[in-house]
N, C-alpha and C. Protein backbone atom coordinates (compact mmCIF):
# COMPACT_ATOMS: atom_id res chain seq x y z
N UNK A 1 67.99 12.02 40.65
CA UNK A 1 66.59 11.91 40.30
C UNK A 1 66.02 13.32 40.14
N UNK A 2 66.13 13.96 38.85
CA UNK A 2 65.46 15.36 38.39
C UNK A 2 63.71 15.38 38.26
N UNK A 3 63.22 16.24 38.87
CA UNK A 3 61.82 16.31 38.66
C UNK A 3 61.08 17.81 38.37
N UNK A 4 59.93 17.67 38.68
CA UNK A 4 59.85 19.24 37.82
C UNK A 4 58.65 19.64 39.08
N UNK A 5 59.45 19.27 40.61
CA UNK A 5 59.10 20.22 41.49
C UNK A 5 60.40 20.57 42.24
N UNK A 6 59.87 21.95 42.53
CA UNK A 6 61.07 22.83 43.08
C UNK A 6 60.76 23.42 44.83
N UNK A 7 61.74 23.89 45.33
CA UNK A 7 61.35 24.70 46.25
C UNK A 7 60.96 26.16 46.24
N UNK A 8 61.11 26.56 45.18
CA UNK A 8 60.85 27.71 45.00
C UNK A 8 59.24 28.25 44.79
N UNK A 9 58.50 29.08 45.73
CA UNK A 9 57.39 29.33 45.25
C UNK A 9 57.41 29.53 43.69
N UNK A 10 56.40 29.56 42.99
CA UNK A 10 55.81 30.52 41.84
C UNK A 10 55.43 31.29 41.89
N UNK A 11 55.62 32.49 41.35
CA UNK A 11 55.78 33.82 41.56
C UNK A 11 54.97 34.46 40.19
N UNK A 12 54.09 35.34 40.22
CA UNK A 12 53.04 35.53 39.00
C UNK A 12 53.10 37.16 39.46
N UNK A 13 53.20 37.57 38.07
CA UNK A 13 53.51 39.11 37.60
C UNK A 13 52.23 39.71 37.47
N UNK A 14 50.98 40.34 38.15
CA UNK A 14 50.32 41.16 37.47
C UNK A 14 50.30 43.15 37.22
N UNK A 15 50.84 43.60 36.39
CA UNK A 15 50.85 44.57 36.74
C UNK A 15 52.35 45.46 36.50
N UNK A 16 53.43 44.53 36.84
CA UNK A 16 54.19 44.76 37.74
C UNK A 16 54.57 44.98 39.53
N UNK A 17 53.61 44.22 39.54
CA UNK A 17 53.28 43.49 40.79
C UNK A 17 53.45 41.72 41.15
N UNK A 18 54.48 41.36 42.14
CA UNK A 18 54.65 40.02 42.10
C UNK A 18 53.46 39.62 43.23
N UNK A 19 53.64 38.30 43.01
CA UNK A 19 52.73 37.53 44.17
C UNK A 19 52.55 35.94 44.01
N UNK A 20 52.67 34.99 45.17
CA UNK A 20 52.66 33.75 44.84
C UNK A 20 51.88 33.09 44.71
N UNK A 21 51.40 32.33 43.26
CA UNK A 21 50.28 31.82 42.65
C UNK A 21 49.56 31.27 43.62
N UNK A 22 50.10 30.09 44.61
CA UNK A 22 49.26 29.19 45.33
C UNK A 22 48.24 30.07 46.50
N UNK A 23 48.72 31.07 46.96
CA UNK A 23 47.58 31.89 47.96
C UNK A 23 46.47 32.45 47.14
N UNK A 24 47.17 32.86 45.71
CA UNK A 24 46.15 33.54 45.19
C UNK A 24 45.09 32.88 44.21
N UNK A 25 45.40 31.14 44.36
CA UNK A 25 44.85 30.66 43.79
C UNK A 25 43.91 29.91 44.47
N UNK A 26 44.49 30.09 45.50
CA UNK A 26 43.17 29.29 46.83
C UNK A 26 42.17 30.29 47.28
N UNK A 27 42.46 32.07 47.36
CA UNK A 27 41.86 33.11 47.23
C UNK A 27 40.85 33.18 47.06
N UNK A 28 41.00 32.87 45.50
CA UNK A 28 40.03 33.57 44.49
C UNK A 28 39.23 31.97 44.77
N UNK A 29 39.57 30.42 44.32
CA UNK A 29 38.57 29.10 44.81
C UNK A 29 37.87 29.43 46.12
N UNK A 30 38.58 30.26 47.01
CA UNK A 30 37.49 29.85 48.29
C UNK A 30 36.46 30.84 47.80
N UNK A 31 36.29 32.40 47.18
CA UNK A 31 35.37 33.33 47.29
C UNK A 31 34.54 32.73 46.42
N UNK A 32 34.91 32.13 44.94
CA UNK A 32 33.70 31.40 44.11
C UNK A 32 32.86 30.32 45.05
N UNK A 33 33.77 29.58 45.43
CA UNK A 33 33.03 27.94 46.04
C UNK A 33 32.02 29.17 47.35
N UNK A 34 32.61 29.90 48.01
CA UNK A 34 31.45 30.34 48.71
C UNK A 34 30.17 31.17 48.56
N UNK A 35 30.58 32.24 47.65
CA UNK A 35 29.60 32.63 46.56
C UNK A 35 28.62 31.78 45.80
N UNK A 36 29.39 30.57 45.41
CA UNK A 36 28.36 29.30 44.75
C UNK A 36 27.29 28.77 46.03
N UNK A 37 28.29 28.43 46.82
CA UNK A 37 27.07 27.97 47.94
C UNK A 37 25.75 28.88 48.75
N UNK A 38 26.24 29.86 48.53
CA UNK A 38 25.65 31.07 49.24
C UNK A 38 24.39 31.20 48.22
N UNK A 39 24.72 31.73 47.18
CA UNK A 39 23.77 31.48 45.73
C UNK A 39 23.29 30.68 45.44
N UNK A 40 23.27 29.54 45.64
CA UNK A 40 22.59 28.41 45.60
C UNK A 40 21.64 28.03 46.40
N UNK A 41 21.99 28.65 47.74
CA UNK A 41 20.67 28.13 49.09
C UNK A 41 19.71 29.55 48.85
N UNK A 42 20.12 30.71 48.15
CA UNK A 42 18.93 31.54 48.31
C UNK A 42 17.72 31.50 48.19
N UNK A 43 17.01 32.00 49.29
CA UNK A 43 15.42 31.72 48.80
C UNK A 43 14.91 32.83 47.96
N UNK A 44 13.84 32.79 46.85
CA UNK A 44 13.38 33.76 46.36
C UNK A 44 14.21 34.16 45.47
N UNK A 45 13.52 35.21 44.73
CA UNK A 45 13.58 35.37 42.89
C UNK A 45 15.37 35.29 43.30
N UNK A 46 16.11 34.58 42.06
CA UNK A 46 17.37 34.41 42.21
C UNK A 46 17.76 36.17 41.16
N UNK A 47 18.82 36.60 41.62
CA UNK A 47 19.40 38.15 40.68
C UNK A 47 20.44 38.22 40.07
N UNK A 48 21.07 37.15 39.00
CA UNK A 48 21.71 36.37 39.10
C UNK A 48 22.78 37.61 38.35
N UNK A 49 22.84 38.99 38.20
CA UNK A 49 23.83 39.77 38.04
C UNK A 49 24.10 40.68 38.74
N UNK A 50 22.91 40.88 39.95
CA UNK A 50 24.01 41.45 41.06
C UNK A 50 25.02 40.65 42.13
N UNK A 51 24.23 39.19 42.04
CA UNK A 51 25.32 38.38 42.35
C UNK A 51 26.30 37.99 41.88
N UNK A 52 26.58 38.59 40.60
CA UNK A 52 27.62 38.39 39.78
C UNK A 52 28.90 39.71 40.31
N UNK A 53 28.09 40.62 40.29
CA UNK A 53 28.63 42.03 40.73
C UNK A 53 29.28 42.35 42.26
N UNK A 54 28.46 41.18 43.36
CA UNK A 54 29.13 41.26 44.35
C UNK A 54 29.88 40.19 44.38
N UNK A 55 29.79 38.98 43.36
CA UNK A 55 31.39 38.14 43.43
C UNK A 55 32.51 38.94 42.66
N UNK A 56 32.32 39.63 41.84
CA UNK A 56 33.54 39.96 41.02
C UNK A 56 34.21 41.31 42.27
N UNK A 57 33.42 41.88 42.90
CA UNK A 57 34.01 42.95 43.76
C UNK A 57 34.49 42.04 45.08
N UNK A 58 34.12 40.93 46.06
CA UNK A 58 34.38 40.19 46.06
C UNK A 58 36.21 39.69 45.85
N UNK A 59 36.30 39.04 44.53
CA UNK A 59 37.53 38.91 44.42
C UNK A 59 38.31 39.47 44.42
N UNK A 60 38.16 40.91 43.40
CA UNK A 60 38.76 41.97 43.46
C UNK A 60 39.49 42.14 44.95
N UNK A 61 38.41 42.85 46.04
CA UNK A 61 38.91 42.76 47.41
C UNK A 61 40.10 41.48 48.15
N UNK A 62 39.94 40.08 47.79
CA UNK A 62 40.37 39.03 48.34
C UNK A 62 41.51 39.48 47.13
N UNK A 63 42.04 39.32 46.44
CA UNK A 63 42.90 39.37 45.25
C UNK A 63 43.70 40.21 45.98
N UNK A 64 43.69 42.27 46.15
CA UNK A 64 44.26 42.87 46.35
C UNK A 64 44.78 42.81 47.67
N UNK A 65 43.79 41.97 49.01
CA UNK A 65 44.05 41.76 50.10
C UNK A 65 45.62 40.96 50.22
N UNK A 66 45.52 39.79 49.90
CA UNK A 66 46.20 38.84 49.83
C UNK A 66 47.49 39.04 48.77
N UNK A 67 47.48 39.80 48.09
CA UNK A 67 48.84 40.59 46.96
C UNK A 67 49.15 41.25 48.44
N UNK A 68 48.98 42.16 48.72
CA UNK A 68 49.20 43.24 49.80
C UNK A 68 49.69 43.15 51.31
N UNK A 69 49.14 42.03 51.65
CA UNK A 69 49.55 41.33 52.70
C UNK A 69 50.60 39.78 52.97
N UNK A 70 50.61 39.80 51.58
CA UNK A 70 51.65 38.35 51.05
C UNK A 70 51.10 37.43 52.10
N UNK A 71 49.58 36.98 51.88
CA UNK A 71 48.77 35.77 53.14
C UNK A 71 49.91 34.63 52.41
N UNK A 72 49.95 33.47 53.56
CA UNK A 72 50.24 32.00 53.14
C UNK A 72 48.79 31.68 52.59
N UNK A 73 48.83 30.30 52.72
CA UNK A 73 48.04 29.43 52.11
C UNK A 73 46.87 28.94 52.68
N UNK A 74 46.58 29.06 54.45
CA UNK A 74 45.80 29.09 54.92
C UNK A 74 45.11 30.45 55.22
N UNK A 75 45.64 31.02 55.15
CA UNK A 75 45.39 32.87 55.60
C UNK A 75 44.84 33.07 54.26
N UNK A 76 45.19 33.12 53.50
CA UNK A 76 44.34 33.14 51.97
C UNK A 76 43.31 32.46 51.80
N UNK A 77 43.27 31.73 51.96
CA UNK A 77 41.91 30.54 52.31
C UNK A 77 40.48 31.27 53.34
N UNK A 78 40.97 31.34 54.47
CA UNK A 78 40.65 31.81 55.31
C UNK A 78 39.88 33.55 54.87
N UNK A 79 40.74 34.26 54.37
CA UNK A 79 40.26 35.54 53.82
C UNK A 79 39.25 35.50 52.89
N UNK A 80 39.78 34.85 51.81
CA UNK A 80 38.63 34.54 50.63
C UNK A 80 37.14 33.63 51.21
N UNK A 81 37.16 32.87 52.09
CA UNK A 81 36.17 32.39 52.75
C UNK A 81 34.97 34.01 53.25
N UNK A 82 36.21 34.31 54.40
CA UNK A 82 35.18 35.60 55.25
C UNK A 82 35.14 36.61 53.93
N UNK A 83 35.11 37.27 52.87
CA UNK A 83 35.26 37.79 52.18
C UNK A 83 34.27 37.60 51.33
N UNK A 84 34.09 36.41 50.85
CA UNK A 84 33.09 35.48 50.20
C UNK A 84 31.55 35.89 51.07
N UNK A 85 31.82 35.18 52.24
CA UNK A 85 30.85 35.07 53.11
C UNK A 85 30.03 36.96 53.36
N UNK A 86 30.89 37.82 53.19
CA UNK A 86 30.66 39.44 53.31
C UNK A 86 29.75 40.00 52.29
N UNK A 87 30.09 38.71 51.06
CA UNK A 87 29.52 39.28 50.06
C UNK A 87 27.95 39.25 49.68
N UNK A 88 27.15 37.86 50.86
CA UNK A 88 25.63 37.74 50.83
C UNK A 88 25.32 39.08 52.07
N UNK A 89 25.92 40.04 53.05
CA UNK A 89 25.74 40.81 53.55
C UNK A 89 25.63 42.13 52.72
N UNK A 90 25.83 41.85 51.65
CA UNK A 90 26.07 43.23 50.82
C UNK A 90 25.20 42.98 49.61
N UNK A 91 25.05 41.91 49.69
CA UNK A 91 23.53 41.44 48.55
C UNK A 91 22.18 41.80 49.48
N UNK A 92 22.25 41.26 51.05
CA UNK A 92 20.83 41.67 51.66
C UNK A 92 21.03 42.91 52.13
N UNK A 93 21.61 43.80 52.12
CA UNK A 93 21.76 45.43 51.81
C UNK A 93 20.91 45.78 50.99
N UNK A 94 21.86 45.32 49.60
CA UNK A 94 21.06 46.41 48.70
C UNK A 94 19.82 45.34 48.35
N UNK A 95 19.36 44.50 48.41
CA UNK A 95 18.36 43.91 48.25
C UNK A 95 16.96 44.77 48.98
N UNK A 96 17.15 45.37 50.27
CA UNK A 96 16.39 45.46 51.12
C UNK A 96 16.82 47.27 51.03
N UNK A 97 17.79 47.68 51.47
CA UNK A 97 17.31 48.65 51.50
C UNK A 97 17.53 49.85 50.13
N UNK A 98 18.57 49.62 49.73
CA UNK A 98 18.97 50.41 48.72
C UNK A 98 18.10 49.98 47.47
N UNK A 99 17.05 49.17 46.64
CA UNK A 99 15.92 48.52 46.22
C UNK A 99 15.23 49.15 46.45
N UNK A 100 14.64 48.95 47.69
CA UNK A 100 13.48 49.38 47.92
C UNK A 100 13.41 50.96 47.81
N UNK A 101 14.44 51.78 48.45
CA UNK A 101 14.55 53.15 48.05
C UNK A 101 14.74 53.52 46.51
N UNK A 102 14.95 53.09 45.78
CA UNK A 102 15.49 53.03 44.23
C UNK A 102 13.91 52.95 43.83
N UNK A 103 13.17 52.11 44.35
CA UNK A 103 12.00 52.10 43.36
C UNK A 103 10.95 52.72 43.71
N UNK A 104 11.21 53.20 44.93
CA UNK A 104 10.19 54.14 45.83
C UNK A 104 10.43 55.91 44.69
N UNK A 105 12.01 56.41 44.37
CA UNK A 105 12.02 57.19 44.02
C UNK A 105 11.41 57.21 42.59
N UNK A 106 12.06 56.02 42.28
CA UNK A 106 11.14 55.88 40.24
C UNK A 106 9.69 55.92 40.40
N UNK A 107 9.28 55.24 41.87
CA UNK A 107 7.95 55.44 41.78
C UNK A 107 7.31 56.92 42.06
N UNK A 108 8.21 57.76 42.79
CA UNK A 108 7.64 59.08 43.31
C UNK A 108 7.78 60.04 41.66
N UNK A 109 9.21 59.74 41.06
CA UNK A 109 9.54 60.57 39.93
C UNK A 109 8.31 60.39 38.48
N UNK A 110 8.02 59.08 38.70
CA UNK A 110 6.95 58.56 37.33
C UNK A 110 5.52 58.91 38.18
N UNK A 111 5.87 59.46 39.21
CA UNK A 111 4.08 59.60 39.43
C UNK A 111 2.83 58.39 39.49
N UNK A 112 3.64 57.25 40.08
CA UNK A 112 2.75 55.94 40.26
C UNK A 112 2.75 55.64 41.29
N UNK A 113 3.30 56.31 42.29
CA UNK A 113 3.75 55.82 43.73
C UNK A 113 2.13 56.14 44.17
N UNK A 114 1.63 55.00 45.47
CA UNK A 114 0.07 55.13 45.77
C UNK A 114 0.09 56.48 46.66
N UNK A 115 -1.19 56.97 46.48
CA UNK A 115 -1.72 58.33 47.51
C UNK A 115 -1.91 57.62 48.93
N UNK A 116 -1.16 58.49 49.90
CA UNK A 116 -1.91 57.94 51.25
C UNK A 116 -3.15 58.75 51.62
């Protein structure tokens, strides 16, 4: 009885770099699905391309983690989750402080910033 599953992981070339599809495919699903949820409950004006900017860095990180460390399938899971989850800590960063300094200086440089 021939079928067209094997024991052999799948093994995916990027680079010249190997790595086995199924960690890195649960990886990269857990950082979106948590990024989606995370993005979705935000309150207030939605920014919808720096949240783009901290999912794609985000994967990047979970991607190279999990190549690098050859995670299984729960450990990959698991990473891309906390990884995911790192990434609304780095949105209320620069939301709050790196923002607010950014427009304090455009405001000091354009000469609109208020007189105390």
């Amino acid at each position: 009885m021939g079928g067209v599953v094997s024991r052999e992981p799948v093994v995916w070339w990027i680079a010249g770099y190997p790595f086995p599809a199924g960690p890195m495919v649960v990886c990269i699903l857990a950082v979106i699905i948590t990024r989606l949820v995370i993005g979705l409950q935000a309150e207030g004006r939605a920014q919808w391309a720096l949240d783009f900017a901290i999912t794609a860095l985000c994967l990047l990180v979970t991607v190279l983690w999990v190549q690098a460390h050859q995670l299984d399938l729960l450990k990959a899971g698991i990473t891309g989750i906390g990884i995911g989850s790192a990434g609304a800590g780095l949105i209320g960063f620069a939301k709050s402080a790196v923002m607010g300094r950014a427009k304090a200086a455009i405001d000091a440089f354009l000469g609109t910033a208020p007189k105390a």
